[in-house]
ModelCIF file with pLDDT and N, C-alpha, C, O atoms, coordinates in Angstrom:
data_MODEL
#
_entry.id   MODEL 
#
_entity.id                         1 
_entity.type                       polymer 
_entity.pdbx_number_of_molecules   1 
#
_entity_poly.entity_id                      1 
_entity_poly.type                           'polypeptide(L)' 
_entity_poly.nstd_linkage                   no 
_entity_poly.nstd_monomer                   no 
_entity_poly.pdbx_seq_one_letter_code       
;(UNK)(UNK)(UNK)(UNK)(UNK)(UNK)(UNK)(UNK)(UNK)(UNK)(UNK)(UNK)(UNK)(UNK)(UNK)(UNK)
(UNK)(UNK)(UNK)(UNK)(UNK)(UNK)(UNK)(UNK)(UNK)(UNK)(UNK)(UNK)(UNK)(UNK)(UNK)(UNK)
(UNK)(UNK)
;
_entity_poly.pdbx_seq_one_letter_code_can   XXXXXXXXXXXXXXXXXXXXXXXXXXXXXXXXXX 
_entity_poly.pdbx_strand_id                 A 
#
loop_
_entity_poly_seq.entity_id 
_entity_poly_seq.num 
_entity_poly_seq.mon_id 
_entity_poly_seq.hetero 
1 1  UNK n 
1 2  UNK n 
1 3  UNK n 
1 4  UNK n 
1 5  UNK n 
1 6  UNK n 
1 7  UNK n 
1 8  UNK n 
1 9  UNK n 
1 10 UNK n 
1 11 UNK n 
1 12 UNK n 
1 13 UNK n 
1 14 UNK n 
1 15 UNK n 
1 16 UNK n 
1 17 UNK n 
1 18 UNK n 
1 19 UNK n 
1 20 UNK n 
1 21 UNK n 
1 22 UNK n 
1 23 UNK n 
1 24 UNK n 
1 25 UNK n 
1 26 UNK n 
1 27 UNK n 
1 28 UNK n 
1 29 UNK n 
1 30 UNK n 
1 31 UNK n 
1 32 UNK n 
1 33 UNK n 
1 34 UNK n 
#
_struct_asym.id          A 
_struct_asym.entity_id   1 
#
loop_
_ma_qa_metric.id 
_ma_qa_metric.mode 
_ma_qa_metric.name 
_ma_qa_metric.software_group_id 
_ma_qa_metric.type 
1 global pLDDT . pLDDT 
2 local  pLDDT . pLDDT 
#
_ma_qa_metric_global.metric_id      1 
_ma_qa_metric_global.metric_value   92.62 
_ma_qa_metric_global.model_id       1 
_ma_qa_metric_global.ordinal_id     1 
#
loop_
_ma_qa_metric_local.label_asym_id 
_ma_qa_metric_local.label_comp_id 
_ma_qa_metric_local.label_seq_id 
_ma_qa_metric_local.metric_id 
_ma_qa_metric_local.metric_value 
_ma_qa_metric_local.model_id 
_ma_qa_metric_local.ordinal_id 
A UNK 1  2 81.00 1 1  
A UNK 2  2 82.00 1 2  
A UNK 3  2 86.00 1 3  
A UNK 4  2 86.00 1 4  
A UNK 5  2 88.00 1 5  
A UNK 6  2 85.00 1 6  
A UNK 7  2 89.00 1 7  
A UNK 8  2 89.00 1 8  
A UNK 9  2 92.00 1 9  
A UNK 10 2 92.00 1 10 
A UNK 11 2 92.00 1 11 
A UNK 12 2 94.00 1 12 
A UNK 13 2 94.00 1 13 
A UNK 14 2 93.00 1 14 
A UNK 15 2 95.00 1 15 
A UNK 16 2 96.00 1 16 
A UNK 17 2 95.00 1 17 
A UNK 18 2 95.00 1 18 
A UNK 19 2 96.00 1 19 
A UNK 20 2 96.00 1 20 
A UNK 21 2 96.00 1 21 
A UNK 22 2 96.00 1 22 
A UNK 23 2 96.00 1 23 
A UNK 24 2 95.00 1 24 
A UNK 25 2 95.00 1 25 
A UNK 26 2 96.00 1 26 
A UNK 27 2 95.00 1 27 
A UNK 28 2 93.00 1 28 
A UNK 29 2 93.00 1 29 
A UNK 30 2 94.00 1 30 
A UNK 31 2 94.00 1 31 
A UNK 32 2 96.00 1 32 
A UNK 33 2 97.00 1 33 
A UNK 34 2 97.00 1 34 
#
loop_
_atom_site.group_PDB 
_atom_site.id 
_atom_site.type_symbol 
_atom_site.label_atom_id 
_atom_site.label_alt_id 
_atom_site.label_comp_id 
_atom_site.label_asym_id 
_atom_site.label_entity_id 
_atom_site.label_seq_id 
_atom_site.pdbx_PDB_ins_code 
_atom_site.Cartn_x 
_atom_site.Cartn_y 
_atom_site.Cartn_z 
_atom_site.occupancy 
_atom_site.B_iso_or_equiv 
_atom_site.pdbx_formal_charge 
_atom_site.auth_seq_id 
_atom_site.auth_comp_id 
_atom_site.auth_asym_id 
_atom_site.auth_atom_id 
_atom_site.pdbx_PDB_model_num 
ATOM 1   N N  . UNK A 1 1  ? -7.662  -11.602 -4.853  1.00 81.00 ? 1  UNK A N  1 
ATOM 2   C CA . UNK A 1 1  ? -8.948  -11.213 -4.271  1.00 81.00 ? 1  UNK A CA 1 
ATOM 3   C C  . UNK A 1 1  ? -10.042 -12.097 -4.862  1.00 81.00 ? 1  UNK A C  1 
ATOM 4   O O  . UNK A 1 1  ? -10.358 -12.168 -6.050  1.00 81.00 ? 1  UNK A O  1 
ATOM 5   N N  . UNK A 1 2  ? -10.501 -12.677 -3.956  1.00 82.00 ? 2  UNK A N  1 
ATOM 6   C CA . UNK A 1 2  ? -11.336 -13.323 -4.466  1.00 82.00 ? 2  UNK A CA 1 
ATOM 7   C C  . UNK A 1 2  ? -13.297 -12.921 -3.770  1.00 82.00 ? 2  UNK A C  1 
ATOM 8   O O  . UNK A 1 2  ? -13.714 -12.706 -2.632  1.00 82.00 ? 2  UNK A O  1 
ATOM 9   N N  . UNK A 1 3  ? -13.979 -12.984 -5.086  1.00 86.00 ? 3  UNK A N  1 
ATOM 10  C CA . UNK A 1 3  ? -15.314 -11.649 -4.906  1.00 86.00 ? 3  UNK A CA 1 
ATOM 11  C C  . UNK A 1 3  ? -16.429 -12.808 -5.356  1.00 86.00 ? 3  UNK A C  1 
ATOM 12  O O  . UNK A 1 3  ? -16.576 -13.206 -6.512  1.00 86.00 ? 3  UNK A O  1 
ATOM 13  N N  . UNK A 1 4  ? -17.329 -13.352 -3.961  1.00 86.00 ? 4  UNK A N  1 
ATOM 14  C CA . UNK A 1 4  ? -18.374 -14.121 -4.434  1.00 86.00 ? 4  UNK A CA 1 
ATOM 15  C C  . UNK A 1 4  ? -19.618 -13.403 -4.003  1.00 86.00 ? 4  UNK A C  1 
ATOM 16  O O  . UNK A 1 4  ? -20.074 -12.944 -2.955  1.00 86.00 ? 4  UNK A O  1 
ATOM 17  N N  . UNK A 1 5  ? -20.056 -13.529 -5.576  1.00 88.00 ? 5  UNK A N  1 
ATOM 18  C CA . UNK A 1 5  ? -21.566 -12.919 -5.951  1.00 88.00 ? 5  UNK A CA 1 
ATOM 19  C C  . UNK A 1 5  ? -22.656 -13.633 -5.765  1.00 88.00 ? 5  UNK A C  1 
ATOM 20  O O  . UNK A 1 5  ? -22.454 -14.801 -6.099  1.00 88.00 ? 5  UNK A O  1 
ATOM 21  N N  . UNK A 1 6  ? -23.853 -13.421 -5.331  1.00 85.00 ? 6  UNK A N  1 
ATOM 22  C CA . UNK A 1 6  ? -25.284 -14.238 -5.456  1.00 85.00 ? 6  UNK A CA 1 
ATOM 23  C C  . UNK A 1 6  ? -26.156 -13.331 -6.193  1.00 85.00 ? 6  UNK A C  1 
ATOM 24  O O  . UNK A 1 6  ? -27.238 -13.784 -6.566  1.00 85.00 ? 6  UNK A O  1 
ATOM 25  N N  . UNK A 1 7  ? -25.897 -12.286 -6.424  1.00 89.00 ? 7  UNK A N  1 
ATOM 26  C CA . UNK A 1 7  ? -26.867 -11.567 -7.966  1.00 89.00 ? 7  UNK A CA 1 
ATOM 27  C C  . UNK A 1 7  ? -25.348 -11.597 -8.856  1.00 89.00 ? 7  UNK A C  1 
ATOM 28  O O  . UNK A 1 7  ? -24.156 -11.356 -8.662  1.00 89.00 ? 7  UNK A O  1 
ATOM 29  N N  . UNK A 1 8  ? -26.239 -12.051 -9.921  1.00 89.00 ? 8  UNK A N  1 
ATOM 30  C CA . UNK A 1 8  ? -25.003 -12.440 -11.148 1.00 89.00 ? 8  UNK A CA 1 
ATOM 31  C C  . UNK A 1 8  ? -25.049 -11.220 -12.324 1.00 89.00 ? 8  UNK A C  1 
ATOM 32  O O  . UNK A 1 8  ? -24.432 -11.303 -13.386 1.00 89.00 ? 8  UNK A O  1 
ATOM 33  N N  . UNK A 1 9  ? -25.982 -9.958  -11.893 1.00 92.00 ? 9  UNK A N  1 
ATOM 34  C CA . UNK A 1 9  ? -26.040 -8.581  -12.442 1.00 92.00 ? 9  UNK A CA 1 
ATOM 35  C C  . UNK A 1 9  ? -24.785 -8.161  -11.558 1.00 92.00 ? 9  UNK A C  1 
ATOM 36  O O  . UNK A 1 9  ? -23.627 -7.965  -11.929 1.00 92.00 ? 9  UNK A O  1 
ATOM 37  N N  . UNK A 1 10 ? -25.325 -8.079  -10.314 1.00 92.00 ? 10 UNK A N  1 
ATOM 38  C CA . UNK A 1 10 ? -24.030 -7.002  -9.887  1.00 92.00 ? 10 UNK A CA 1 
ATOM 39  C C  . UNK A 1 10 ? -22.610 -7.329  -9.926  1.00 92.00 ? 10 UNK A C  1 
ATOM 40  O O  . UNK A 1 10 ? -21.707 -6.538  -9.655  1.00 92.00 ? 10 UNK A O  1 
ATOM 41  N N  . UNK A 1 11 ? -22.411 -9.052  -10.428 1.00 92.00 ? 11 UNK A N  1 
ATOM 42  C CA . UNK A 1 11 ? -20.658 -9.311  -10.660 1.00 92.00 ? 11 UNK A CA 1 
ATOM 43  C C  . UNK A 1 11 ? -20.886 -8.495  -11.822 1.00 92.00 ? 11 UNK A C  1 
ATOM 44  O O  . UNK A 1 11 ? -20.477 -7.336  -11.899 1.00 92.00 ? 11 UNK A O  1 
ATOM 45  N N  . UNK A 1 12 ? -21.509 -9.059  -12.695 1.00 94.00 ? 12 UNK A N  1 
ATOM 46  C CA . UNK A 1 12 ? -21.373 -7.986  -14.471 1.00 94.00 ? 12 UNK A CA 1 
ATOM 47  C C  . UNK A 1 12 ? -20.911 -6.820  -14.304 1.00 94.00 ? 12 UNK A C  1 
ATOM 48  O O  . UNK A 1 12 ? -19.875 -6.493  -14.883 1.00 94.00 ? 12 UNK A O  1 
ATOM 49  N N  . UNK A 1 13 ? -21.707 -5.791  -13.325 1.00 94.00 ? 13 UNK A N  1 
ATOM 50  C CA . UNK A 1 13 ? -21.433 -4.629  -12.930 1.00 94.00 ? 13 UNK A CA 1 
ATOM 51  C C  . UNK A 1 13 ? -20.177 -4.523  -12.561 1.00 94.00 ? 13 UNK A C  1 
ATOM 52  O O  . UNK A 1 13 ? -19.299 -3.989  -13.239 1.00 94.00 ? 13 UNK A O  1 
ATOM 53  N N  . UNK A 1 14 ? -20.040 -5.003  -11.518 1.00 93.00 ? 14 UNK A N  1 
ATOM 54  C CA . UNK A 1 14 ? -18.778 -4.853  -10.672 1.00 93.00 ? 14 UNK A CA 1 
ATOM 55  C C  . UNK A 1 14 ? -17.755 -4.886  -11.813 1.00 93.00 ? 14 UNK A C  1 
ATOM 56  O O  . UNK A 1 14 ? -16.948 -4.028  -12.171 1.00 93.00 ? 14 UNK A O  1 
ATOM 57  N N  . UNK A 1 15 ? -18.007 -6.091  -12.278 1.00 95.00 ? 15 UNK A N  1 
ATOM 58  C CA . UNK A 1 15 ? -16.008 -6.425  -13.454 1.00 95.00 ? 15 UNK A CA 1 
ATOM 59  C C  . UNK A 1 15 ? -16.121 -5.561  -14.308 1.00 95.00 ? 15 UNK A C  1 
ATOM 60  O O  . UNK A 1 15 ? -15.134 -4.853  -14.502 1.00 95.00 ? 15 UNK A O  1 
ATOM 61  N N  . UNK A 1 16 ? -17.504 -5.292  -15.209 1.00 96.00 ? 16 UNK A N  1 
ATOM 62  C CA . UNK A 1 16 ? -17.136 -3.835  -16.166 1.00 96.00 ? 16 UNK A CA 1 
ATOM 63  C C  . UNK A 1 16 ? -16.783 -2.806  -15.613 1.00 96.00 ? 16 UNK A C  1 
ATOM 64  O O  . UNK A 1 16 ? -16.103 -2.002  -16.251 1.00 96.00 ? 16 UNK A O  1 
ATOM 65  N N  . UNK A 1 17 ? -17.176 -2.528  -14.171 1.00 95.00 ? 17 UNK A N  1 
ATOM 66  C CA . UNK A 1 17 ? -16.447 -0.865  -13.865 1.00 95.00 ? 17 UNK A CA 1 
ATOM 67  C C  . UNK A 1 17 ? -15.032 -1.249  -14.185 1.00 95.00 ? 17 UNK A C  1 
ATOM 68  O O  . UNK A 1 17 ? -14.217 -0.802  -14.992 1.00 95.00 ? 17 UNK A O  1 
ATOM 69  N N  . UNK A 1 18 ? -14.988 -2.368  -13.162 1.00 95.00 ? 18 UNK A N  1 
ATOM 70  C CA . UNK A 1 18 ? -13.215 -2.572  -13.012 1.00 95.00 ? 18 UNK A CA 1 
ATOM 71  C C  . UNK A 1 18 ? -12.181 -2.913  -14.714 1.00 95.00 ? 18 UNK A C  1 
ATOM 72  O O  . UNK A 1 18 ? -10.973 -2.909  -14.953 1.00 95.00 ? 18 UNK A O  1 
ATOM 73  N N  . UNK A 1 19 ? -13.208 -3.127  -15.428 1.00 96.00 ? 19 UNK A N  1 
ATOM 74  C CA . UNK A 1 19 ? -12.507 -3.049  -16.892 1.00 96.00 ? 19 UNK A CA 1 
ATOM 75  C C  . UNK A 1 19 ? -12.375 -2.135  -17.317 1.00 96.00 ? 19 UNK A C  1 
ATOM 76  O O  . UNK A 1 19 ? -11.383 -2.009  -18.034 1.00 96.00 ? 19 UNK A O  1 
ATOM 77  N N  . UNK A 1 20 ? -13.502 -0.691  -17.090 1.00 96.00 ? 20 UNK A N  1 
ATOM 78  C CA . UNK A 1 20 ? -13.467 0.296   -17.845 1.00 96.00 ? 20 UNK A CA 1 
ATOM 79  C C  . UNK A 1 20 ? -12.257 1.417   -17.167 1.00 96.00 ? 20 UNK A C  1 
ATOM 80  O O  . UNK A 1 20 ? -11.828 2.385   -17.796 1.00 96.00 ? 20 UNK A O  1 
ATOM 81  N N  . UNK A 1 21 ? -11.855 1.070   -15.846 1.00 96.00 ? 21 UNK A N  1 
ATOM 82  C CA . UNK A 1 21 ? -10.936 1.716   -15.307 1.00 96.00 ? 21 UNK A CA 1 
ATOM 83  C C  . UNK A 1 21 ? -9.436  1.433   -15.703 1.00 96.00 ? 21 UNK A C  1 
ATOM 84  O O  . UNK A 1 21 ? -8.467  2.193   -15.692 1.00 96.00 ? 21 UNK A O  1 
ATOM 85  N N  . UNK A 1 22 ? -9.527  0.315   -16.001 1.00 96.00 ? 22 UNK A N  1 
ATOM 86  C CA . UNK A 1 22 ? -8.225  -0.524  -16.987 1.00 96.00 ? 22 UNK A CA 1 
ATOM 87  C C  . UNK A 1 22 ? -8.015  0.172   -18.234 1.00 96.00 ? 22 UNK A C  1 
ATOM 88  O O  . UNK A 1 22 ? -7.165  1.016   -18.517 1.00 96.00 ? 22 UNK A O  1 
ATOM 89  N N  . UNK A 1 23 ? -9.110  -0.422  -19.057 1.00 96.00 ? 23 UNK A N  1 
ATOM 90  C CA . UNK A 1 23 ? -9.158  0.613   -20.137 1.00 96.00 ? 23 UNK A CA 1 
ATOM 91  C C  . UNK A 1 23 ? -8.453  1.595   -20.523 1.00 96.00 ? 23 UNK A C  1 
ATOM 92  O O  . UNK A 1 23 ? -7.437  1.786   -21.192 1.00 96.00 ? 23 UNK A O  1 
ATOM 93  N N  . UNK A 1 24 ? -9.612  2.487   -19.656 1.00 95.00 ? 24 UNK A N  1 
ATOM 94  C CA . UNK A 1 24 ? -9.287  4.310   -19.722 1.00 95.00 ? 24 UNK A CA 1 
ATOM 95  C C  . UNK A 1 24 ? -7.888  4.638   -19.238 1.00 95.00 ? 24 UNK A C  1 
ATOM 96  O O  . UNK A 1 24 ? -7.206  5.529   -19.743 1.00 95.00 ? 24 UNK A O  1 
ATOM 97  N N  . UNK A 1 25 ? -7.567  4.007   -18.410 1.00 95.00 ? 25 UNK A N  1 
ATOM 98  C CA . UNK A 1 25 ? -6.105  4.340   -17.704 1.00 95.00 ? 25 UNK A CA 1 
ATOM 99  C C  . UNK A 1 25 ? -4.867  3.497   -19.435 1.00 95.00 ? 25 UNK A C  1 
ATOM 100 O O  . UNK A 1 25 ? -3.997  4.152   -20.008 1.00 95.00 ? 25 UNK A O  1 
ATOM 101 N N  . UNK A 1 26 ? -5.233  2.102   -19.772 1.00 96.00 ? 26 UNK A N  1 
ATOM 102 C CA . UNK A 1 26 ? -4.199  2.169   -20.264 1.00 96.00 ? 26 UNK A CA 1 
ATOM 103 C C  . UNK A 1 26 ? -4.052  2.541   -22.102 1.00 96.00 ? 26 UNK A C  1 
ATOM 104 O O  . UNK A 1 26 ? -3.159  2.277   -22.907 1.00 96.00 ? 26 UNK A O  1 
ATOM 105 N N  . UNK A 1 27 ? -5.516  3.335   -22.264 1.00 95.00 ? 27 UNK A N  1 
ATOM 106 C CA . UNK A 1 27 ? -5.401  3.386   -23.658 1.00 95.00 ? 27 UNK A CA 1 
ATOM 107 C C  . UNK A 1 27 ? -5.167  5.369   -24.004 1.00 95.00 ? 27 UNK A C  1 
ATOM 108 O O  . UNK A 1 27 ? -5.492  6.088   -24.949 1.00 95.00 ? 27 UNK A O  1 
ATOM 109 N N  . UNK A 1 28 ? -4.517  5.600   -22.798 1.00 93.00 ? 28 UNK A N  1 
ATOM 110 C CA . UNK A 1 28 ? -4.242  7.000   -23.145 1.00 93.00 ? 28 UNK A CA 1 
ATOM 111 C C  . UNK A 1 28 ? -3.730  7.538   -23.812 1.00 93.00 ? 28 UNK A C  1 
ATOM 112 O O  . UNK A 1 28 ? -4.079  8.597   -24.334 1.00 93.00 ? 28 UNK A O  1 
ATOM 113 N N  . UNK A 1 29 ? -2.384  6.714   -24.029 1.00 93.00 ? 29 UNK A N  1 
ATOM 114 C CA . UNK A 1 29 ? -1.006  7.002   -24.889 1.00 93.00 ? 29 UNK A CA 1 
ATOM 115 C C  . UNK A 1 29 ? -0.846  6.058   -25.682 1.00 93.00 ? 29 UNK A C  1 
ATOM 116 O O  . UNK A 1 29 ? 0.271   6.073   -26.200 1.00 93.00 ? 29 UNK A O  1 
ATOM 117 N N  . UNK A 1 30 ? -1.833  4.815   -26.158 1.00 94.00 ? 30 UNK A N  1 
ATOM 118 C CA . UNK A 1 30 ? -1.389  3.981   -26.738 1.00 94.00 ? 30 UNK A CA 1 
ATOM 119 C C  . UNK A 1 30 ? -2.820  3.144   -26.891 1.00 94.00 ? 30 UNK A C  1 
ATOM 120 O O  . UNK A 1 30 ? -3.865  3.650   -26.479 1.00 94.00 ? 30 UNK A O  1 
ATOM 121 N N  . UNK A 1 31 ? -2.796  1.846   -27.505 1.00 94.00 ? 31 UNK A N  1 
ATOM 122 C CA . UNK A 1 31 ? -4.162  0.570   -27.537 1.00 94.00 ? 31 UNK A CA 1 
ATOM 123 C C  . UNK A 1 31 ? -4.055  -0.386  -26.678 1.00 94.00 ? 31 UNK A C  1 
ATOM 124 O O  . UNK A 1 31 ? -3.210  -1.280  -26.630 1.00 94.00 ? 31 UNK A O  1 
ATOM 125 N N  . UNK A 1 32 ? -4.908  -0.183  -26.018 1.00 96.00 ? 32 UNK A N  1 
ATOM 126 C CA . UNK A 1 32 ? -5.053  -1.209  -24.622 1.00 96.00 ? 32 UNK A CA 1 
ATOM 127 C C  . UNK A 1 32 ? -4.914  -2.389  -25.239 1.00 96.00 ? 32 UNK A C  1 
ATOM 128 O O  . UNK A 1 32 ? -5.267  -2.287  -26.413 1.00 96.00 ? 32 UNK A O  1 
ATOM 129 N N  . UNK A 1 33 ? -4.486  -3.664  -24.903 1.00 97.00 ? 33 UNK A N  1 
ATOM 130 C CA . UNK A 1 33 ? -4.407  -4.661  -25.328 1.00 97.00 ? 33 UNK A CA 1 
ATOM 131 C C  . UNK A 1 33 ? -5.112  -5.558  -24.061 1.00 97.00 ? 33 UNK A C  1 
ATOM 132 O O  . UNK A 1 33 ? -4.689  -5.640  -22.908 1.00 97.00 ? 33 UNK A O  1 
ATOM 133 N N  . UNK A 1 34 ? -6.325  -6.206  -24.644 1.00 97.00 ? 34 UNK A N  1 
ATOM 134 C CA . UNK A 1 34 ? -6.968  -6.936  -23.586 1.00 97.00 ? 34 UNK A CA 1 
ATOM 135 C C  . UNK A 1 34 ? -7.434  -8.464  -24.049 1.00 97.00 ? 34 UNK A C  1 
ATOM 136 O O  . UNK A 1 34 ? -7.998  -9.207  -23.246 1.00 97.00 ? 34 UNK A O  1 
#
């Protein structure tokens, strides 16, 4: 997937949600390794 931005806030936005959903999902049972 490829995601082109022209405000360079809302990529920031965008990839931290999508990190924090990574995250939370894989540090439940264990340490996310990123």
């Amino acid at each position: 997937n490829l995601y082109y931005f022209e405000d360079h806030d809302q990529l920031i936005k965008n990839l931290a949600n999508k990190f924090l959903k990574i995250i939370n999902k894989s540090s439940i049972n264990r340490k996310s390794r990123i």
